[in-house]
Structure formats: structure tokens, C-alpha cells
Protein backbone atom coordinates (compact mmCIF):
# COMPACT_ATOMS: atom_id res chain seq x y z
CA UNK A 1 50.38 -9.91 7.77
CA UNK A 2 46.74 -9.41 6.60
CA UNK A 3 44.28 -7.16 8.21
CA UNK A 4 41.45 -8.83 9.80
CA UNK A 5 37.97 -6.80 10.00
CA UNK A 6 36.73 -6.51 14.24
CA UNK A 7 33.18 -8.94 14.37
CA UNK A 8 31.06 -6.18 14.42
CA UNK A 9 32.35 -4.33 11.75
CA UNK A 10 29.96 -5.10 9.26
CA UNK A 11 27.07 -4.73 11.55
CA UNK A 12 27.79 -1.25 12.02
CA UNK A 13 28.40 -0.66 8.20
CA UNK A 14 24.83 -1.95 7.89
CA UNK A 15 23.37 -0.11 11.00
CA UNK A 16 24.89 3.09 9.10
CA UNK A 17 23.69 2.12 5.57
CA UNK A 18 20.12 1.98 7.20
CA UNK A 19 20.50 5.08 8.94
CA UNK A 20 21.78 7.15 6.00
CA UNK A 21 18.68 5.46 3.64
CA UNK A 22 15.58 6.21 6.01
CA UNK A 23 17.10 10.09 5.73
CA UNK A 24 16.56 9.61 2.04
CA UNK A 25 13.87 7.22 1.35
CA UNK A 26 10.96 9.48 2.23
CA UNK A 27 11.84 12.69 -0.27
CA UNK A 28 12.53 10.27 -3.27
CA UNK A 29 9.69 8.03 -2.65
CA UNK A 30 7.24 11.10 -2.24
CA UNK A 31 8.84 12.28 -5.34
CA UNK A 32 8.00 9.29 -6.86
CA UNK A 33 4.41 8.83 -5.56
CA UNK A 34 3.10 12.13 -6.83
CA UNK A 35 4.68 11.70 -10.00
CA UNK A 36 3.40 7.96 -10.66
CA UNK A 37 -0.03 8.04 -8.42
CA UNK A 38 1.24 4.08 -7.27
CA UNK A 39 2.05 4.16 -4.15
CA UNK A 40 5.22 1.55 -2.88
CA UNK A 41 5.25 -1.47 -1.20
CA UNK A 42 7.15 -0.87 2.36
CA UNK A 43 9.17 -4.16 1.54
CA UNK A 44 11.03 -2.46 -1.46
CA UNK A 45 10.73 1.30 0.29
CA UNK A 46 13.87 0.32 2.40
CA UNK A 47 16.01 -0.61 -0.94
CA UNK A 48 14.78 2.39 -2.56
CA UNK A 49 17.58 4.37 -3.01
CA UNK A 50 19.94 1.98 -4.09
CA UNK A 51 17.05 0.84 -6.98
CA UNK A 52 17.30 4.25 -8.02
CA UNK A 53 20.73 3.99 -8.35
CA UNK A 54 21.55 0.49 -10.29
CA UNK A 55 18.49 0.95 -12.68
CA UNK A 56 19.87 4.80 -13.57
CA UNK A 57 22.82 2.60 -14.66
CA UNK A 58 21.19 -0.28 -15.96
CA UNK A 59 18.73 2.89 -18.08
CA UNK A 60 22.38 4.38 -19.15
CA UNK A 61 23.45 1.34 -20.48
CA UNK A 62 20.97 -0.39 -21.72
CA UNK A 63 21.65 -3.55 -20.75
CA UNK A 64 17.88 -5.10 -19.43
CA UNK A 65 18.06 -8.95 -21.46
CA UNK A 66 14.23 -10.02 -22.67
CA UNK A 67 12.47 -6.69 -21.69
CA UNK A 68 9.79 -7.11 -23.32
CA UNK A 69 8.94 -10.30 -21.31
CA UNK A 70 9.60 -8.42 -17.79
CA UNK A 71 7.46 -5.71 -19.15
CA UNK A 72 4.45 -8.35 -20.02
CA UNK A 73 4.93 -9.91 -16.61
CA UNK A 74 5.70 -6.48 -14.60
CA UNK A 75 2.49 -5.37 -16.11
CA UNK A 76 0.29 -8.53 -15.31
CA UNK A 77 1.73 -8.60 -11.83
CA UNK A 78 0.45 -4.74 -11.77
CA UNK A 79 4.45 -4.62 -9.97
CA UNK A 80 4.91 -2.32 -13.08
CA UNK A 81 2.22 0.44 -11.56
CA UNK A 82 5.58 1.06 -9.68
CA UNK A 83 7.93 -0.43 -11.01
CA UNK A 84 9.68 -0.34 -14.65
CA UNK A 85 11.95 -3.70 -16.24
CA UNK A 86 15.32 -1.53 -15.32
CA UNK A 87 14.00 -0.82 -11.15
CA UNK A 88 13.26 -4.75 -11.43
CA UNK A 89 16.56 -5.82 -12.39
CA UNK A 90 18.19 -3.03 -9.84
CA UNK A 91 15.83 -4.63 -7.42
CA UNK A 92 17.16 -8.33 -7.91
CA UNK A 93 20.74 -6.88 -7.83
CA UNK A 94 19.96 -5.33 -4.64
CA UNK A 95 18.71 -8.77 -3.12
CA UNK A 96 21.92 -10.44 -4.80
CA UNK A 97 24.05 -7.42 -2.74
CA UNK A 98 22.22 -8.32 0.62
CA UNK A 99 22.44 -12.04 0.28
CA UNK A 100 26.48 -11.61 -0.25
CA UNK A 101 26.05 -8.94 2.72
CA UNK A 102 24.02 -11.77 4.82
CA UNK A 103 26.80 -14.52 3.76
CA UNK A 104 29.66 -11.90 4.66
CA UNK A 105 28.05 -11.87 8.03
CA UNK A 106 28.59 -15.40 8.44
CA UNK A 107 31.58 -15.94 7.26
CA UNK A 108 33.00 -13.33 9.70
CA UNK A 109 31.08 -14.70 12.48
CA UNK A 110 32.12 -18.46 11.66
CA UNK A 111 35.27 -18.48 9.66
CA UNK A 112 36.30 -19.07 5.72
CA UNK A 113 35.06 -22.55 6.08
CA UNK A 114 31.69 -21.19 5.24
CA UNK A 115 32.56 -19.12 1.97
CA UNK A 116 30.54 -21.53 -0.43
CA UNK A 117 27.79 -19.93 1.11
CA UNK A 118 28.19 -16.75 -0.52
CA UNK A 119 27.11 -17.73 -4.37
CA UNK A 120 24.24 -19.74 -3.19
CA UNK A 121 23.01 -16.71 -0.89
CA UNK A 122 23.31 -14.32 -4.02
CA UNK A 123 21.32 -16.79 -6.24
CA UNK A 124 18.89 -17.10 -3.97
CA UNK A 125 19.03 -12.95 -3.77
CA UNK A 126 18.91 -12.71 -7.48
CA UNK A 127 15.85 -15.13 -8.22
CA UNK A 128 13.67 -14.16 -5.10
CA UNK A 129 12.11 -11.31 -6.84
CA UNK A 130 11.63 -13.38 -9.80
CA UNK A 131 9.77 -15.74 -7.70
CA UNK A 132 7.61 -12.75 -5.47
CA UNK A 133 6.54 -11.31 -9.07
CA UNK A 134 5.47 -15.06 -10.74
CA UNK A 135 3.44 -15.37 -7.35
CA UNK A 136 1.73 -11.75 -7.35
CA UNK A 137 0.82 -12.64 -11.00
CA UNK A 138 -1.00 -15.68 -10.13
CA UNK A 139 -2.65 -14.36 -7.24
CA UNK A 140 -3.63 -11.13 -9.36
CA UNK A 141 -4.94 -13.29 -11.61
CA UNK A 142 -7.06 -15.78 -9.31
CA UNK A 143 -8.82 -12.42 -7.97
CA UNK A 144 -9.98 -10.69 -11.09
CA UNK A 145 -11.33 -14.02 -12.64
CA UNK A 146 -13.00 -14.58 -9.02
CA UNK A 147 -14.27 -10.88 -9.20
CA UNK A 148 -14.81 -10.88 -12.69
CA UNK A 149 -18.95 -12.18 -12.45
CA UNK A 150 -20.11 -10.31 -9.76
CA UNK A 151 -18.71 -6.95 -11.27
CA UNK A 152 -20.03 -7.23 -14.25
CA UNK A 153 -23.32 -7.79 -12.73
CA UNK A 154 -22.73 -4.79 -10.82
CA UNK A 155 -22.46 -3.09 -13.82
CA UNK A 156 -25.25 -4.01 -15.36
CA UNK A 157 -27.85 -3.19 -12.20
CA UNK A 158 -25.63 -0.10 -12.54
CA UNK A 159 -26.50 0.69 -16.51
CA UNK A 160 -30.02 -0.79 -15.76
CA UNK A 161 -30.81 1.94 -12.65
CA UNK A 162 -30.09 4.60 -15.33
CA UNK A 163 -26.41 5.48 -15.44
CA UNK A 164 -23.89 5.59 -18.04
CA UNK A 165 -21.26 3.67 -18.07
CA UNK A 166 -18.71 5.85 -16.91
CA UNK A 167 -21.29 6.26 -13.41
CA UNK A 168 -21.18 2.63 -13.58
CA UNK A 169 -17.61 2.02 -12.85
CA UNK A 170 -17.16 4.57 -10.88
CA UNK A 171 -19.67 2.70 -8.49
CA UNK A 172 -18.05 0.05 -8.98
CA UNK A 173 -15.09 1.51 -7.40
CA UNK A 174 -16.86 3.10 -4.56
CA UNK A 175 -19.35 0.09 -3.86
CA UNK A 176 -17.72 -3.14 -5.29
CA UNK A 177 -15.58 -6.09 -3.93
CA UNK A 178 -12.05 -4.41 -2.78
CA UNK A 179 -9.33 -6.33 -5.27
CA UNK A 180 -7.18 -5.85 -8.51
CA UNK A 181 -9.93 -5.44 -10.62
CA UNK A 182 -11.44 -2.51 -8.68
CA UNK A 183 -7.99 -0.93 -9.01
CA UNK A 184 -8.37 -2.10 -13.00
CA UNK A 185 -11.74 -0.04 -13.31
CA UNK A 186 -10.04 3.08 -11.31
CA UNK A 187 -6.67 2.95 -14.21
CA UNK A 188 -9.99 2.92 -16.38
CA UNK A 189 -11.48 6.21 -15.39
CA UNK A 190 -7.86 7.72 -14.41
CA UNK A 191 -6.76 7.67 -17.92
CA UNK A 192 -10.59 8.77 -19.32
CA UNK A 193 -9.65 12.10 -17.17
CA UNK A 194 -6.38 12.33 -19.23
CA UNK A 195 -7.92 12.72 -21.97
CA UNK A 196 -8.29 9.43 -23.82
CA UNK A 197 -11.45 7.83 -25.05
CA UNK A 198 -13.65 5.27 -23.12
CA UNK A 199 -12.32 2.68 -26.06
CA UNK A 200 -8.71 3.52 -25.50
CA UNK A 201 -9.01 3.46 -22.01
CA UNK A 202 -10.57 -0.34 -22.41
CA UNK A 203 -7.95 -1.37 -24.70
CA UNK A 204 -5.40 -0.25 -22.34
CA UNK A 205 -7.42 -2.18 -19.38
CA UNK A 206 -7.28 -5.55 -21.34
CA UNK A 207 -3.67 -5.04 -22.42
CA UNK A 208 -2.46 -4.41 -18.61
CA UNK A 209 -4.68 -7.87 -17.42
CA UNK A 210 -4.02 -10.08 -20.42
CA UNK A 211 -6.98 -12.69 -19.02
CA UNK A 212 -8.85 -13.89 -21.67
CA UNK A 213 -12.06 -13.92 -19.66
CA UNK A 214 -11.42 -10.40 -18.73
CA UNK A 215 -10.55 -9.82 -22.68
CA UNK A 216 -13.66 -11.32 -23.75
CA UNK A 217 -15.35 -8.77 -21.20
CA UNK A 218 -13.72 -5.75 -22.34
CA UNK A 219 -14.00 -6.52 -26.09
CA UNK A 220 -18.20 -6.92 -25.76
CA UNK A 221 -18.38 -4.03 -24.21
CA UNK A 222 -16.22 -2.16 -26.90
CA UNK A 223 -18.59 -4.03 -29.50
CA UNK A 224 -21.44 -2.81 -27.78
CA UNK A 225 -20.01 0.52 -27.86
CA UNK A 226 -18.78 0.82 -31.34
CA UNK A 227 -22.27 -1.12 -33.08
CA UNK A 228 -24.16 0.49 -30.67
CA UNK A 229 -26.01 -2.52 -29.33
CA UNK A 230 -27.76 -3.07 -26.11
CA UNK A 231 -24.82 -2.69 -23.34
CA UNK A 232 -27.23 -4.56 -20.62
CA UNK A 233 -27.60 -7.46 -22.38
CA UNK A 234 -23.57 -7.96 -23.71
CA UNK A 235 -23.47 -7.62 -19.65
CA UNK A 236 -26.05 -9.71 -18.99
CA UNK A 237 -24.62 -12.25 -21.08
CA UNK A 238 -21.29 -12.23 -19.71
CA UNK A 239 -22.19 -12.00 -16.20
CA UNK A 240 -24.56 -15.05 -16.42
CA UNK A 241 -21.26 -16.84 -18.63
CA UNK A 242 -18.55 -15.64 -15.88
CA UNK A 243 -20.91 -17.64 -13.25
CA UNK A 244 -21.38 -20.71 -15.28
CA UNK A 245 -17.35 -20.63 -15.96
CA UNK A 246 -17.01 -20.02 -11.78
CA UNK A 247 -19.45 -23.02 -11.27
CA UNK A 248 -17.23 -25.31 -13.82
CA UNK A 249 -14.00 -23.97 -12.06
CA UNK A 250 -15.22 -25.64 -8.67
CA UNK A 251 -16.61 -28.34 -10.06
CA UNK A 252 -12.92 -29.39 -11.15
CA UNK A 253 -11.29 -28.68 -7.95
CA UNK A 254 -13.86 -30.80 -6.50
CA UNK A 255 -12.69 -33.51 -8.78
CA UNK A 256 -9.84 -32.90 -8.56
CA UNK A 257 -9.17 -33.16 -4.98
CA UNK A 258 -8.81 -36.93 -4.69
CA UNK A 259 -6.07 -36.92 -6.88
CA UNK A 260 -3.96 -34.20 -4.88
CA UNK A 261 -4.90 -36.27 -1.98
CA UNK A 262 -3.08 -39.34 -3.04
CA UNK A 263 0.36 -38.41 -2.51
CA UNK A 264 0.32 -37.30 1.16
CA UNK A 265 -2.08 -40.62 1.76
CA UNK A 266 0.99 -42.92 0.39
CA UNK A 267 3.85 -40.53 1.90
CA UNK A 268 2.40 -40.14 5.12
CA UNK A 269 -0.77 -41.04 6.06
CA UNK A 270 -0.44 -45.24 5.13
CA UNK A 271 2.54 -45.89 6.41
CA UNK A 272 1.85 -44.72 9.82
CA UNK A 273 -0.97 -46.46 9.66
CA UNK A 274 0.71 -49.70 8.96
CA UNK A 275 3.41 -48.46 11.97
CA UNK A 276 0.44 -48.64 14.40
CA UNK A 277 -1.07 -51.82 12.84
CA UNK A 278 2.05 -54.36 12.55
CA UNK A 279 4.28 -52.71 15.48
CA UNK A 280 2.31 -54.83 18.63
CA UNK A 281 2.46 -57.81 16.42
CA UNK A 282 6.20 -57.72 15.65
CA UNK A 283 7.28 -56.88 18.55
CA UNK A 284 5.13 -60.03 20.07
CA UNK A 285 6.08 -62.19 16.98
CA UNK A 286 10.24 -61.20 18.31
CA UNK A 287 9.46 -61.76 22.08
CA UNK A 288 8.38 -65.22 21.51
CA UNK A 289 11.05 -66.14 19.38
């Protein structure tokens, strides 16, 4: 005779699980927040604990495959302001757990004949985060390139009204367009506080974004710096560059647009068209046969 589980046992396993973490999350993730100065997302908050958990293991063992490629992508995502390769990996294991939890669920509501839905529902599990990160990247991305001109000529009215350059991000953090690159320029002064020089601090800036028009920004101001050259007109220059490369941006889009535009034209557009056109006439052409 096999034991059979009651249909709400593994609703109330969950209901407990939840309870038991909320009693927990807050002291390790205000642990974590004062230590780190990044606050977390509320979507991971709930897994928190059992992150902490996995990657400890994950740390112990050493077992993170191409971490040097989750570290680039962690970084460019800025997910690795809170996050490190080993959390990441705990935190697609902990999406693989809840998909098999979520699959468990139906199963025991619906019988064994749905048990092939337990792999797919852990693959999806595994490679959602994988997916959320690739699309934080390229939204990251899209907003400091779209940022990039008007903060650099924010900076330069800044430099050109008689502050330095450190004045001149930090109103850029109090006064400019609310984005990733704002939080860029605040890393920026952060680690100028800690200690390291305005160069480093740059360095570490363009290393973190990995854009090349960002790069290019970063390394004419470090030029400036080091040859001592007017820091106005590298921004000048770069603003007024940023712009063109915005106006060139759009201008491809625009082109652009007609070809995007042919696939939903043949797939649905045209042949409803042709539905409304030839329908009255076949349906005449049948009646008089």
C-alpha cells in the first residue's frame, strides 16, 4: 500500500515556507543593505533566504561554470550591485525548486498523467533569470546611450558655470534625467569618498557599463585630465557627437520600420483583406452554381 499525500498538503507546506521566510527576510536583507549600499529588488526579497543558502554552497564548492561571463553580464545588467555569479546561480536554482514545486501542485491536483510537466516547469525555472538579466542589460543599455548626450551637456554648462568636476556630477545626480547613468555618476563619487582617485573611479565607471559610447566618454575626459587639456571642449565635443549619433540612431529606425512592417502585413493584415474582398463573390459565384 503506498501513502498518498491529502490535496492540500503541499499548499500548506508552502503557506508555512512563506510564513517562516517573511520572519527572516527582513534581518538578512537589512544586513545585507547596509553592508552593500544596493538596495533589493522585492521580486528576489521573497527567495532571499534560500539564495543565501544554495550560493553559501555553491561559494563552498566552487562549482559556478563560466564566471567570468556571469560576472561581465551581472555587472552590465548592474544585477551585480546586488547580486554576485554564486547568488545568481542560487537564484536560478531557486526558480528551478518552485517550478518543480508549481508542477508538484499539479500533479497532485490532476493525477500522474501530468508528470512530464515537471522537467519542462524546472527548465523554464532555471533559464527565467537568465532571460530577466539579458533583458535588464539591454534596457540598461538603451537608457545610458539615450542619456548619454544630454548629461554630458549637463556637465559641461556645469564645468562652464565654474565648478569642478566633482560639483559637476554631483549636479548631475541631484538635477539630471533619473536613469542608470545617474546611478553610474553616484558609484562615481561613492568610490571618490573611499578613497580612490577621480581616474580610478572613471576606469571603474567604464568597466561596470562596457558601452563604447560611454567608453569613449569616460576615456576623453581621463585624457583631458591626465594632458591637462580643456575639459569643456572634450565635453563639448562629445555632447555635440552623442546628438549627431542619437539623430543617426532614429534615422535608422525610421528606415527601418517598413521592413518590420512587412511580416504582420503578409501574416495578418492581407489576408483578411482578401477574406473581405473575395468572400461576397464566392459565396455568389457557389449560389448560382
Amino acid at each position: 500500500m503506498t501513502a498518498t499525500l491529502p490535496s492540500g498538503f503541499p499548499v500548506v507546506v508552502f503557506m508555512m515556507t512563506l510564513f517562516m521566510s517573511w520572519h527572516l527576510i527582513p534581518r538578512i536583507i537589512n544586513q545585507w543593505d547596509e553592508k552593500h549600499h544596493a538596495p533589493i529588488p522585492i521580486k528576489i526579497k521573497l527567495m532571499w533566504p534560500c539564495i543565501i543558502v544554495i550560493s553559501a554552497f555553491i561559494h563552498w564548492t566552487d562549482i559556478v561554470l563560466r564566471k567570468k561571463r556571469v560576472t561581465q553580464h551581472l555587472r552590465q545588467s548592474g544585477i551585480g550591485r546586488y547580486l554576485s555569479p554564486e547568488q545568481f546561480v542560487a537564484l536560478k536554482i531557486c526558480h528551478a525548486l518552485s517550478g518543480l514545486f508549481l508542477a508538484l501542485l499539479v500533479v497532485n491536483q490532476f493525477g500522474p498523467s501530468f508528470n512530464g510537466l515537471k522537467p519542462f516547469a524546472m527548465a523554464i525555472g532555471f533559464h527565467a533569470p537568465t532571460l530577466w538579466m539579458n533583458k535588464t542589460r539591454q534596457t540598461r543599455q538603451q537608457a545610458i546611450i539615450k542619456d548619454l548626450s544630454s548629461v554630458t551637456e549637463f556637465l559641461r554648462i556645469a564645468l562652464v558655470s565654474g565648478l569642478n568636476f566633482s560639483g559637476a556630477i554631483q549636479q548631475v545626480i541631484k538635477k539630471g534625467p533619473n536613469g542608470p547613468l545617474k546611478q553610474e555618476f553616484s558609484d562615481v563619487i561613492k568610490d571618490m569618498r573611499t578613497g580612490q582617485s577621480r581616474i580610478s573611479a572613471l576606469q571603474n565607471s567604464m568597466h561596470r557599463v562596457e558601452i563604447a559610447e560611454y567608453s569613449t566618454l569616460i576615456q576623453s575626459i581621463i585624457q583631458a585630465e591626465t594632458s591637462g587639456a580643456s575639459l569643456t571642449d572634450s565635453l563639448k565635443n562629445q555632447a555635440e557627437q552623442r546628438r549627431n549619433e542619437r539623430f543617426y540612431r532614429a534615422e535608422k529606425a525610421a528606415l527601418q520600420a517598413p521592413v518590420k512592417l512587412i511580416f504582420p502585413l503578409v501574416v495578418f493584415i492581407f489576408p483578411v483583406s482578401f477574406l473581405i474582398l473575395f468572400f461576397p463573390i464566392v459565396i455568389r459565384f457557389t449560389q448560382g452554381m
